[in-house]
C-alpha atoms as a PDB file:
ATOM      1  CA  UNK A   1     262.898 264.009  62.865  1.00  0.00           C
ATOM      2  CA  UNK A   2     263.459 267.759  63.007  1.00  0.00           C
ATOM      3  CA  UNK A   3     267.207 269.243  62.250  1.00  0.00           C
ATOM      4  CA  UNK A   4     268.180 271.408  65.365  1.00  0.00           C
ATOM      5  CA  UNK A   5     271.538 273.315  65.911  1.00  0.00           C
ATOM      6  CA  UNK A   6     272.805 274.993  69.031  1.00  0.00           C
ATOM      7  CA  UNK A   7     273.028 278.466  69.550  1.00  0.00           C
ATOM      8  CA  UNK A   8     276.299 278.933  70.368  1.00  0.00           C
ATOM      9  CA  UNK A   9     278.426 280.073  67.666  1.00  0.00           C
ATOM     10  CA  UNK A  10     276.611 282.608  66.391  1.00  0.00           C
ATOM     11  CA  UNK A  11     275.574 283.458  69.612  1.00  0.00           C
ATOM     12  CA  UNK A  12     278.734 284.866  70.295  1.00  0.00           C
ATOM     13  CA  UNK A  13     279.620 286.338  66.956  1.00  0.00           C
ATOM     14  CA  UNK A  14     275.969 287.711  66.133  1.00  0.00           C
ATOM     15  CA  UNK A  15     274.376 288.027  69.821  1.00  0.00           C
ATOM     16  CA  UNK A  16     271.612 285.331  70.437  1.00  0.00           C
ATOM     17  CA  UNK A  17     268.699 286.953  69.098  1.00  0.00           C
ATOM     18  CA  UNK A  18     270.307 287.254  65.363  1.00  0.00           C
ATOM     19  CA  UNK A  19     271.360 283.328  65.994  1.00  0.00           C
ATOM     20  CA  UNK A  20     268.171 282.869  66.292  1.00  0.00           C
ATOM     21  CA  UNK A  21     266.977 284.757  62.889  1.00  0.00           C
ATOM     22  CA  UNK A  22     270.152 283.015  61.411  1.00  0.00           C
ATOM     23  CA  UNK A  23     269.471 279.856  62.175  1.00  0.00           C
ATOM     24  CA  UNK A  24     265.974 279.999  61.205  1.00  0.00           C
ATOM     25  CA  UNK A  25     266.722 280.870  57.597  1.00  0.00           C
ATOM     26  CA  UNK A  26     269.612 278.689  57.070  1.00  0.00           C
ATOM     27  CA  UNK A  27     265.978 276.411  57.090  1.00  0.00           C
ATOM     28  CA  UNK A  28     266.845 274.801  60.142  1.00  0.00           C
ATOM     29  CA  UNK A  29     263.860 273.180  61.943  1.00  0.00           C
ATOM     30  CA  UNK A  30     265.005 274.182  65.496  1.00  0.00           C
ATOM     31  CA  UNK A  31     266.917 275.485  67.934  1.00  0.00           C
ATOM     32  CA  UNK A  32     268.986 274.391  71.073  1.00  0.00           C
ATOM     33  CA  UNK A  33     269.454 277.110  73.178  1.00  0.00           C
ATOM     34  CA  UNK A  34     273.061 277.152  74.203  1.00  0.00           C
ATOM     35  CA  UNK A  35     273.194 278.696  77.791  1.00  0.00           C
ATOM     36  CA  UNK A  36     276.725 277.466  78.903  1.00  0.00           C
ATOM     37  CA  UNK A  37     278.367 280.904  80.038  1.00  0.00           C
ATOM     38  CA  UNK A  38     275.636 282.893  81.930  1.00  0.00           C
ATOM     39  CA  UNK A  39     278.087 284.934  84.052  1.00  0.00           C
ATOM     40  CA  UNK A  40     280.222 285.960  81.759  1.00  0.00           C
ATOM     41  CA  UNK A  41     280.640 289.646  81.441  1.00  0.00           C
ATOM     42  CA  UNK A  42     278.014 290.894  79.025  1.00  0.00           C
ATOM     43  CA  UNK A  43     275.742 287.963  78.937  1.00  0.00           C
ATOM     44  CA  UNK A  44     272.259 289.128  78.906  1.00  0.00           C
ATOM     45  CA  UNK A  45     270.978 285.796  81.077  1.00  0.00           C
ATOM     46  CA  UNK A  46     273.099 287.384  83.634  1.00  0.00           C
ATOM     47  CA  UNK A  47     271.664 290.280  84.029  1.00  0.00           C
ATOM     48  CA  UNK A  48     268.813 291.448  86.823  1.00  0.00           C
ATOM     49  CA  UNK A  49     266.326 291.723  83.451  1.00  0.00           C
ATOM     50  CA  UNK A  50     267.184 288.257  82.118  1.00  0.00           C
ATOM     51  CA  UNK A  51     263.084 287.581  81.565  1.00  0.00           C
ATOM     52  CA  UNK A  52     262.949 290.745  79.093  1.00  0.00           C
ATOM     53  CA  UNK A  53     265.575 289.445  76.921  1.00  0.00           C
ATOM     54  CA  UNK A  54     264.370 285.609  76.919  1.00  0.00           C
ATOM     55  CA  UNK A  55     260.565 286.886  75.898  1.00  0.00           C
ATOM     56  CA  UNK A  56     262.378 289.307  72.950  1.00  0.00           C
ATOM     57  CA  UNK A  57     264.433 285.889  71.726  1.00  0.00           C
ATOM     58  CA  UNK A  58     260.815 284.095  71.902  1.00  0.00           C
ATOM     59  CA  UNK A  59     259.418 286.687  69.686  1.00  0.00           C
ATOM     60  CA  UNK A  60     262.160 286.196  67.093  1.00  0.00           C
ATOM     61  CA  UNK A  61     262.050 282.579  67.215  1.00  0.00           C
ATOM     62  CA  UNK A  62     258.079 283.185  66.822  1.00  0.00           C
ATOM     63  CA  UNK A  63     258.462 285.599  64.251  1.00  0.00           C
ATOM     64  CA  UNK A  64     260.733 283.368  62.250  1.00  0.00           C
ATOM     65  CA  UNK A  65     258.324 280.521  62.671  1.00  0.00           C
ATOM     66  CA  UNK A  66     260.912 278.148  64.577  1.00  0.00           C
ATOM     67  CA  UNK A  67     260.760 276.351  67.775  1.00  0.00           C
ATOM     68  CA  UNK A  68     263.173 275.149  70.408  1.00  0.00           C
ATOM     69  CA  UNK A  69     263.620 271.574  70.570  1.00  0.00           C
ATOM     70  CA  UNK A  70     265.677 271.560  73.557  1.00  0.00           C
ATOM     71  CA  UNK A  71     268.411 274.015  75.402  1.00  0.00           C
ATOM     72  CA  UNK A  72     271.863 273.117  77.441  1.00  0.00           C
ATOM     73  CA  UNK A  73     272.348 274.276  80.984  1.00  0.00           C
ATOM     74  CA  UNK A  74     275.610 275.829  82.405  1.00  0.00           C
ATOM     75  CA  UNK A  75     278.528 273.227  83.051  1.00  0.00           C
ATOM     76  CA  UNK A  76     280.701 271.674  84.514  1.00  0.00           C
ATOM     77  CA  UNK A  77     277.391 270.953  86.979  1.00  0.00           C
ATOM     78  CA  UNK A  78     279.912 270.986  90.054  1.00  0.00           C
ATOM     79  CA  UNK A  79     283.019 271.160  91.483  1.00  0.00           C
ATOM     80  CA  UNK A  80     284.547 269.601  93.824  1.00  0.00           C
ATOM     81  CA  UNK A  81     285.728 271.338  97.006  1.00  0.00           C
ATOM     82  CA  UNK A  82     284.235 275.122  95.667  1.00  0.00           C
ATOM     83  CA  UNK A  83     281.157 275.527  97.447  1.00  0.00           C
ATOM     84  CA  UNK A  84     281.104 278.850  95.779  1.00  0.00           C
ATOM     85  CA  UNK A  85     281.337 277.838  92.611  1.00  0.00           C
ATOM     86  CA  UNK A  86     278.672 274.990  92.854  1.00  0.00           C
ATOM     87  CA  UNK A  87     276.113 277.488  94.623  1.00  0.00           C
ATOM     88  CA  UNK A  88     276.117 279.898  91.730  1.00  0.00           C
ATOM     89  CA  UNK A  89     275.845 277.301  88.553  1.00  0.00           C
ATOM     90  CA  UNK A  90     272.832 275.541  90.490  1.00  0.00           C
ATOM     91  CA  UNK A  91     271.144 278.880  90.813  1.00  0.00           C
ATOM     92  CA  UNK A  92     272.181 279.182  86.855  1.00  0.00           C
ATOM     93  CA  UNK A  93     271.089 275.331  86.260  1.00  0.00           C
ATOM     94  CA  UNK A  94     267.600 276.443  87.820  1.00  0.00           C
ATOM     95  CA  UNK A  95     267.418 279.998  85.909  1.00  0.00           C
ATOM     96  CA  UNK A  96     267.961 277.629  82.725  1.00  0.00           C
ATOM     97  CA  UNK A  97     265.263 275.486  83.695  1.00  0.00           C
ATOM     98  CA  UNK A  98     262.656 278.494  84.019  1.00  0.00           C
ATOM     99  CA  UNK A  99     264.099 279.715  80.390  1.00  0.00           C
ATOM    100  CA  UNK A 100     263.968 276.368  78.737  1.00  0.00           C
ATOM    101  CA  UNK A 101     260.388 275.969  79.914  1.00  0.00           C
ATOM    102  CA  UNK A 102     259.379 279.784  78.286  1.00  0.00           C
ATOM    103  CA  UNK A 103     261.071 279.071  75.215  1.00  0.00           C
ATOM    104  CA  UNK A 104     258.856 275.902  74.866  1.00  0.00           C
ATOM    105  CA  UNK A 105     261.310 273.238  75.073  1.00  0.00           C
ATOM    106  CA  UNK A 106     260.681 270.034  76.176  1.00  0.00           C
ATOM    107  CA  UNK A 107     263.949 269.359  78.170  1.00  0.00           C
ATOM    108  CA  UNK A 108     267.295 270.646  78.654  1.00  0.00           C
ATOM    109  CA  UNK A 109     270.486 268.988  78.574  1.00  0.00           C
ATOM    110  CA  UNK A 110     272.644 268.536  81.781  1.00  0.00           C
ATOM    111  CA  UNK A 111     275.729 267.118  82.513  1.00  0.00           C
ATOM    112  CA  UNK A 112     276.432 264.567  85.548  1.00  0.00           C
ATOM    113  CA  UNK A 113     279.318 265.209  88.068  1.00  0.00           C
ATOM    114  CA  UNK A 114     282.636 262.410  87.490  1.00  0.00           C
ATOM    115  CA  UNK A 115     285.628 262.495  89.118  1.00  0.00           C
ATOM    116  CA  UNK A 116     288.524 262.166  86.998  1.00  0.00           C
ATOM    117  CA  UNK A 117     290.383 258.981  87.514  1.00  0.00           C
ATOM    118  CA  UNK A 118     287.304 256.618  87.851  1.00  0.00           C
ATOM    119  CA  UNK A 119     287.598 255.469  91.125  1.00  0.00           C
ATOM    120  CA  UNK A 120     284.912 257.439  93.017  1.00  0.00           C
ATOM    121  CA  UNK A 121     282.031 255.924  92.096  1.00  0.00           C
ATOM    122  CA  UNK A 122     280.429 256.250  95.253  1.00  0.00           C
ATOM    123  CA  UNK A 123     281.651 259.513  95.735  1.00  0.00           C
ATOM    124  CA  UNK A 124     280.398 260.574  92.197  1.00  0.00           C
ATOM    125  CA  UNK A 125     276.968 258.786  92.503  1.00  0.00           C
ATOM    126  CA  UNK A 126     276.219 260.720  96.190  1.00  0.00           C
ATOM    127  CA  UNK A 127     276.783 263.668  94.456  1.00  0.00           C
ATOM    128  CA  UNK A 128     274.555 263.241  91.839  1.00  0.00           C
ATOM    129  CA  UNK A 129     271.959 262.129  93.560  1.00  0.00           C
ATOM    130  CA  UNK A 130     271.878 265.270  95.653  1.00  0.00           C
ATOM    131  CA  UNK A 131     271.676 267.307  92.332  1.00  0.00           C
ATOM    132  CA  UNK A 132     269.144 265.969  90.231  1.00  0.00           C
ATOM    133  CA  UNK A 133     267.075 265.343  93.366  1.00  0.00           C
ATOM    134  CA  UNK A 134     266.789 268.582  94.026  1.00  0.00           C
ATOM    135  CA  UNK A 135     266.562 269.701  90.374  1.00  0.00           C
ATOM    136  CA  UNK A 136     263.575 267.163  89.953  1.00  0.00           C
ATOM    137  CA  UNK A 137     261.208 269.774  91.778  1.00  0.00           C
ATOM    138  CA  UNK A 138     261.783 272.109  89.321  1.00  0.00           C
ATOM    139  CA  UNK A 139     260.953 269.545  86.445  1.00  0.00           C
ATOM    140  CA  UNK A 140     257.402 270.086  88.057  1.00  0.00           C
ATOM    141  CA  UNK A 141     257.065 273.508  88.120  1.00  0.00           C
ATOM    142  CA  UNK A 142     258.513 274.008  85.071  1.00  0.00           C
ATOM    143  CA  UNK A 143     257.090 270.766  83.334  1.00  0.00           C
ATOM    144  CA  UNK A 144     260.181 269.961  81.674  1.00  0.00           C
ATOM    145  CA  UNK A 145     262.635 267.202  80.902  1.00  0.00           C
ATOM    146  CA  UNK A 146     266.148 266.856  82.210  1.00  0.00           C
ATOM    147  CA  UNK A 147     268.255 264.835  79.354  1.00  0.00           C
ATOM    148  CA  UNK A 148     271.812 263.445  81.222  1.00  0.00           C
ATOM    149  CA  UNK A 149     274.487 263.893  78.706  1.00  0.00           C
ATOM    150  CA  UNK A 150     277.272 260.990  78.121  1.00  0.00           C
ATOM    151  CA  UNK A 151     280.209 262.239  79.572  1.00  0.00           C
ATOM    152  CA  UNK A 152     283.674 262.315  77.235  1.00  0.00           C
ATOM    153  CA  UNK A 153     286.877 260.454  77.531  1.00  0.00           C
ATOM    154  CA  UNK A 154     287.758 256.875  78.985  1.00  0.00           C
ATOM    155  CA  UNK A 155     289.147 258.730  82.578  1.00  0.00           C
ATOM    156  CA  UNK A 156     285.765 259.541  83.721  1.00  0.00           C
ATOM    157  CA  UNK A 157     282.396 257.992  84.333  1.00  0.00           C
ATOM    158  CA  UNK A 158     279.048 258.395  82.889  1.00  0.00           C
ATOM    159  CA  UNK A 159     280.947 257.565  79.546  1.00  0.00           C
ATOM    160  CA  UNK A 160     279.495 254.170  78.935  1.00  0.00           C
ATOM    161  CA  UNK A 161     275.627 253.411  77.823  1.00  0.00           C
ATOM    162  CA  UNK A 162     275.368 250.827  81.138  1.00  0.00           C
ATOM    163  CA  UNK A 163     277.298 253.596  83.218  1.00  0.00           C
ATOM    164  CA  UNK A 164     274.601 256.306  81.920  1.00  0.00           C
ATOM    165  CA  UNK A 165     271.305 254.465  82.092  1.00  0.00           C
ATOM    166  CA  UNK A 166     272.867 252.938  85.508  1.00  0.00           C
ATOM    167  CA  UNK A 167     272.460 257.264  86.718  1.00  0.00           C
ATOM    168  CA  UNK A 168     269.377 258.183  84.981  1.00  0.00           C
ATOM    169  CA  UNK A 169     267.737 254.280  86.090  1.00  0.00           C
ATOM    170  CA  UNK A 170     268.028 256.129  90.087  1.00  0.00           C
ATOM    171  CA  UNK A 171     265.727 258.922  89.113  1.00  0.00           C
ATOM    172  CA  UNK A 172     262.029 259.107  87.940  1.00  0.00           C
ATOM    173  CA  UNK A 173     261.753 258.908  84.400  1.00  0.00           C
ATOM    174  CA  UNK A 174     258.837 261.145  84.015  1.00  0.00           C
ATOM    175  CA  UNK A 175     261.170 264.011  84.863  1.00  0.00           C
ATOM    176  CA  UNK A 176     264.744 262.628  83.795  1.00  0.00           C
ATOM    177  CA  UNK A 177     265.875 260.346  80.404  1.00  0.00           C
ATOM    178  CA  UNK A 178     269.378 260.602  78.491  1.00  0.00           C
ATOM    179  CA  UNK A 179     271.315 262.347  75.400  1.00  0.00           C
ATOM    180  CA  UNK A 180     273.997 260.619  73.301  1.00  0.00           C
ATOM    181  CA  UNK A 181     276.871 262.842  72.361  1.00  0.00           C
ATOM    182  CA  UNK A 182     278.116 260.983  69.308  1.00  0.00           C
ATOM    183  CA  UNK A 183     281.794 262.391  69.629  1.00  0.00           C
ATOM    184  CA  UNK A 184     281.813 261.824  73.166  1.00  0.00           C
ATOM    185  CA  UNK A 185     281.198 258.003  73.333  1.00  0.00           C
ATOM    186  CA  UNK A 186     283.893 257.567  70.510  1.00  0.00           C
ATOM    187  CA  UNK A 187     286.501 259.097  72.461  1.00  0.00           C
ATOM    188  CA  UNK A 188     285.584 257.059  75.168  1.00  0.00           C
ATOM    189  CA  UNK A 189     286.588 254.165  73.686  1.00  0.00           C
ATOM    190  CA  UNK A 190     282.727 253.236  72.298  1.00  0.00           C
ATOM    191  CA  UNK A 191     281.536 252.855  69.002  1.00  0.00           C
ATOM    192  CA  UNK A 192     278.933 255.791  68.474  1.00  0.00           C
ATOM    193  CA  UNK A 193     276.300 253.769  66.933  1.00  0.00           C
ATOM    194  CA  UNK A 194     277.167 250.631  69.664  1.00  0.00           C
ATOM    195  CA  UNK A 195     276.414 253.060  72.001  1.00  0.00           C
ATOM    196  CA  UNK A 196     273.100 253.864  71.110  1.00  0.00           C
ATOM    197  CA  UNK A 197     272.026 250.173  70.593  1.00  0.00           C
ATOM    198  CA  UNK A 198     273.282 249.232  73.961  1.00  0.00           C
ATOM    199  CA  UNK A 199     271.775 252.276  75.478  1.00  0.00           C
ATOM    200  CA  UNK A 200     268.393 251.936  73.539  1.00  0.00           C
ATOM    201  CA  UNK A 201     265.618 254.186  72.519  1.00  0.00           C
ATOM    202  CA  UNK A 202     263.083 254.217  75.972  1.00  0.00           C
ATOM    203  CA  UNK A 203     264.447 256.924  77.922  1.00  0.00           C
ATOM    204  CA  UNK A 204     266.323 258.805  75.384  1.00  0.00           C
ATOM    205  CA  UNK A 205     265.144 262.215  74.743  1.00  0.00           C
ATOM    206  CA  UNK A 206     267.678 263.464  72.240  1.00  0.00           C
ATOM    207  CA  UNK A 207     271.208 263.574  70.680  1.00  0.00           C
ATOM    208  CA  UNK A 208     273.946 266.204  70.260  1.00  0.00           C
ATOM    209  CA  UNK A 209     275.392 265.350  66.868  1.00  0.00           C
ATOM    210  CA  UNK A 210     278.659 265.774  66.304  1.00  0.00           C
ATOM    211  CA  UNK A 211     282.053 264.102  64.320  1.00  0.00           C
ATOM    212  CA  UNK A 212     286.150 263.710  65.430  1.00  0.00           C
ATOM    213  CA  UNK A 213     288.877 261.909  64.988  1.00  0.00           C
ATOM    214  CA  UNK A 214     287.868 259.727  67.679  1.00  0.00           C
ATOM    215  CA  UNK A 215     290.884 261.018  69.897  1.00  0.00           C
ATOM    216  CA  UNK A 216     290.357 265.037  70.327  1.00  0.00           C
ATOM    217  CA  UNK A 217     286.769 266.338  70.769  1.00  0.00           C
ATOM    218  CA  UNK A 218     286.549 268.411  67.712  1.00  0.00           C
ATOM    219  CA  UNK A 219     282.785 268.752  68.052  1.00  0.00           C
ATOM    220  CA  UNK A 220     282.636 269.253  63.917  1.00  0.00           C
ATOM    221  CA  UNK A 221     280.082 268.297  61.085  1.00  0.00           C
ATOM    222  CA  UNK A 222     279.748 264.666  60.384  1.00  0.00           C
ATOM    223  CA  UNK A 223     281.661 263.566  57.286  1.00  0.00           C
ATOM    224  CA  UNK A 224     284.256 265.984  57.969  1.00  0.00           C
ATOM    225  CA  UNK A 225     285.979 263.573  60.477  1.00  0.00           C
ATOM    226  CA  UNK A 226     285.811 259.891  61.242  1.00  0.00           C
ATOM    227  CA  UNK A 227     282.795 258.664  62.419  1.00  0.00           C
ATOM    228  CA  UNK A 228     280.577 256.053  60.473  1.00  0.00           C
ATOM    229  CA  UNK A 229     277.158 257.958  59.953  1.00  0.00           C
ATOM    230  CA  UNK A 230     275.508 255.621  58.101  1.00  0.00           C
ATOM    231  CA  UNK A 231     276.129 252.939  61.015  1.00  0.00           C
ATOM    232  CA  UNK A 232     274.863 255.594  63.287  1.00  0.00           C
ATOM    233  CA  UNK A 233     272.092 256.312  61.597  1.00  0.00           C
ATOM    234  CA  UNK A 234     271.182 253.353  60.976  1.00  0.00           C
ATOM    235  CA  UNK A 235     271.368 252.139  64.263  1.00  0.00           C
ATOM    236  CA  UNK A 236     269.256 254.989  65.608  1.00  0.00           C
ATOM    237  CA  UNK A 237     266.258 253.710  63.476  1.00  0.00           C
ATOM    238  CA  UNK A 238     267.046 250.266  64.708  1.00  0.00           C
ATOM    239  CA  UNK A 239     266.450 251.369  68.042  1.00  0.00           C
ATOM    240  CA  UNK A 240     263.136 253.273  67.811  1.00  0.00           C
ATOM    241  CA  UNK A 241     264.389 256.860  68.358  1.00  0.00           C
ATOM    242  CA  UNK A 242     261.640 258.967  68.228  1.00  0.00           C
ATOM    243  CA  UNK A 243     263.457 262.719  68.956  1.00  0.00           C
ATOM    244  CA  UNK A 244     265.183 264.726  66.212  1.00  0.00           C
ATOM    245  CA  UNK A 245     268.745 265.305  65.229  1.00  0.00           C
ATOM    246  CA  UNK A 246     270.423 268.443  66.686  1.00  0.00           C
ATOM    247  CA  UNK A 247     273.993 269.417  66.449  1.00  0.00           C
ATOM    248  CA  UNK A 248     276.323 270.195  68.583  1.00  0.00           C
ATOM    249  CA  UNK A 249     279.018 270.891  65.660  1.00  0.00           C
ATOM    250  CA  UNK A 250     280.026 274.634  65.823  1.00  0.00           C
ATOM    251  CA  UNK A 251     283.160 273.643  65.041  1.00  0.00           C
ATOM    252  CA  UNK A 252     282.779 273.559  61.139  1.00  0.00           C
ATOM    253  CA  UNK A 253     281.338 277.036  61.344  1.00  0.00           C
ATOM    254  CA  UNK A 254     284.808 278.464  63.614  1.00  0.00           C
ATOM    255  CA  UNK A 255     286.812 276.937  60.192  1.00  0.00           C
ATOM    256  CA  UNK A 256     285.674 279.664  58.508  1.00  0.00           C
ATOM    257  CA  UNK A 257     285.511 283.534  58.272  1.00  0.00           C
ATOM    258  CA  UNK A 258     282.448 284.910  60.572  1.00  0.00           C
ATOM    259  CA  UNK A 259     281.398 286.043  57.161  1.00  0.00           C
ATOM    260  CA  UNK A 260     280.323 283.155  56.085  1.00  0.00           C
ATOM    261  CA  UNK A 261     278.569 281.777  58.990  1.00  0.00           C
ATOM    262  CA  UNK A 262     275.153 281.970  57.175  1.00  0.00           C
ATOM    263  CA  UNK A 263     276.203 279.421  54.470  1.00  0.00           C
ATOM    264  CA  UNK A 264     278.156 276.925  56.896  1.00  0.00           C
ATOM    265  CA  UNK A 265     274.651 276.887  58.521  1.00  0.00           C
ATOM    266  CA  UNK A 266     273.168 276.313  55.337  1.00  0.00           C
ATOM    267  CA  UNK A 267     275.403 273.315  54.219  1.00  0.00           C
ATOM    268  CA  UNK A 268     275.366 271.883  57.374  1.00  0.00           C
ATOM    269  CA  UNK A 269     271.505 271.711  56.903  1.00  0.00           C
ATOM    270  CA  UNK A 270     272.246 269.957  53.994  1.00  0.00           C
ATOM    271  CA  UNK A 271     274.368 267.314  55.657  1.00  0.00           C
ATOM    272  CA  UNK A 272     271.515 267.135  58.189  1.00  0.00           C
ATOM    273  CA  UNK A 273     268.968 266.187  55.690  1.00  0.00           C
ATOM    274  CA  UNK A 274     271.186 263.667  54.061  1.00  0.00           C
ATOM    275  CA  UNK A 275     271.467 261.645  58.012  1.00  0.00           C
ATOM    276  CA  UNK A 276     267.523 262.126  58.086  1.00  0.00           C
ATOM    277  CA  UNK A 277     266.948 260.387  54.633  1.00  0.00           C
ATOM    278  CA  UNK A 278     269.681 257.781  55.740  1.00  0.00           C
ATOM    279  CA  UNK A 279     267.695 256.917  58.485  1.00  0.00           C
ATOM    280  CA  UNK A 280     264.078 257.244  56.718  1.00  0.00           C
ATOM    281  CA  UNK A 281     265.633 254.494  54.684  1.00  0.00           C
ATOM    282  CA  UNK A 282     266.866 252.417  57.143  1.00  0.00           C
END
């Protein structure tokens, strides 16, 4: 089980290429690749020369002797009634797909399409089935994963294990499993480590690891919150998980000054070692 941590706080306070350096020598084992904001102003995935800058954050990752375990796409996947919108972030849902297969990953995270309210299922489950479909040919080309993310909060779907593996169960699994957000199936009314022994080990490709108050998605380091590690930790070794534990808990690290990003990273490294031997020992 390696330790993995997104990208995305020191992304924006360092610029991805010295998250990448930072990450590896807080002794992390790997890297997801946050790419949530491609269009925003300055963003170097953006830009016409977006291939240039992805091979120069593969050298550093090289160069620091650290992989990428996995990488997040742009979200929210679509939006209802802006056609503009939704053309743009699958072109940027596609352009992640080429950069998480040149960066090595295996798969990259996406989120599903809900309604809020709950009471479009059909509605909801057209729409995703138009998406991934046509994201599947990429898969392919790409020969990559796409790991559908639990959704948060009890007003939309795709927040239950049945309601998840009911989405990814439509699609081919050679191109399309699942990711647990701890935080996210708590505030949806779900026990975090319930979830994962209801949703099971045979199509899960990974985890985003993070802890809250089981009311507000904090998205911050387990302990510091109210989650019951042990149970979840415990429960993924029950289940057979095979993948590795990555954060998603940037959180802990915007508590403190920027200055001392480099050691949040380190103790959270820590933490992450203490889950792995908890579930070694299960």
């Amino acid at each position: 089980m390696k330790i993995s941590t997104q990208t995305s706080y020191l992304g924006e306070q360092f610029g991805d290429i010295n998250a990448v350096k930072m990450i590896a020598e807080a002794g992390y084992d790997a890297i997801d690749y946050s790419m949530f904001y491609m269009d925003l102003k300055g963003n170097p995935l953006g830009s016409d020369d977006y291939r240039s800058f992805v091979t120069e954050l593969k050298k550093a990752a090289d160069d620091a002797g650290i992989s990428f375990n996995q990488t997040h796409a742009p979200f929210p996947s679509y939006k209802r009634g802006d056609d503009e919108y939704n053309e743009v972030t699958f072109k940027n849902i596609v352009k992640s797909m080429e950069i998480c297969a040149f960066l090595g990953a295996p798969h990259i995270v996406v989120h599903p399409f809900a309604v809020y309210g709950r009471n479009e299922k059909e509605y909801e489950t057209e729409i995703n089935l138009k998406i991934f479909d046509l994201l599947i040919p990429y898969c392919r080309k790409y020969n990559i994963k796409i790991a559908i993310e639990n959704l948060c909060g009890k007003d939309f779907s795709y927040t239950t294990p049945e309601e998840l593996k009911e989405l990814i169960d439509m699609f081919d699994d050679r191109y399309i499993g699942g990711l647990i957000d701890t935080g996210h199936a708590e505030i949806s009314g779900v026990d975090a480590s319930d979830f994962i022994t209801r949703f099971g080990s045979e199509k899960l490709l990974g985890l985003h690891i993070q802890d809250n108050n089981k009311k507000i998605d904090l998205h911050n380091l387990p302990y510091v919150c109210d989650l019951d590690w042990t149970k979840i930790m415990t429960s993924l070794k029950k289940v057979g998980y095979k993948g590795d534990l990555t954060y998603e808990a940037d959180k802990f690290l915007r508590m403190f000054p920027r200055e001392l990003a480099l050691e949040g990273e380190k103790f959270m490294v820590a933490v992450g070692k203490h889950l792995r031997q908890i579930f070694e020992n299960a």
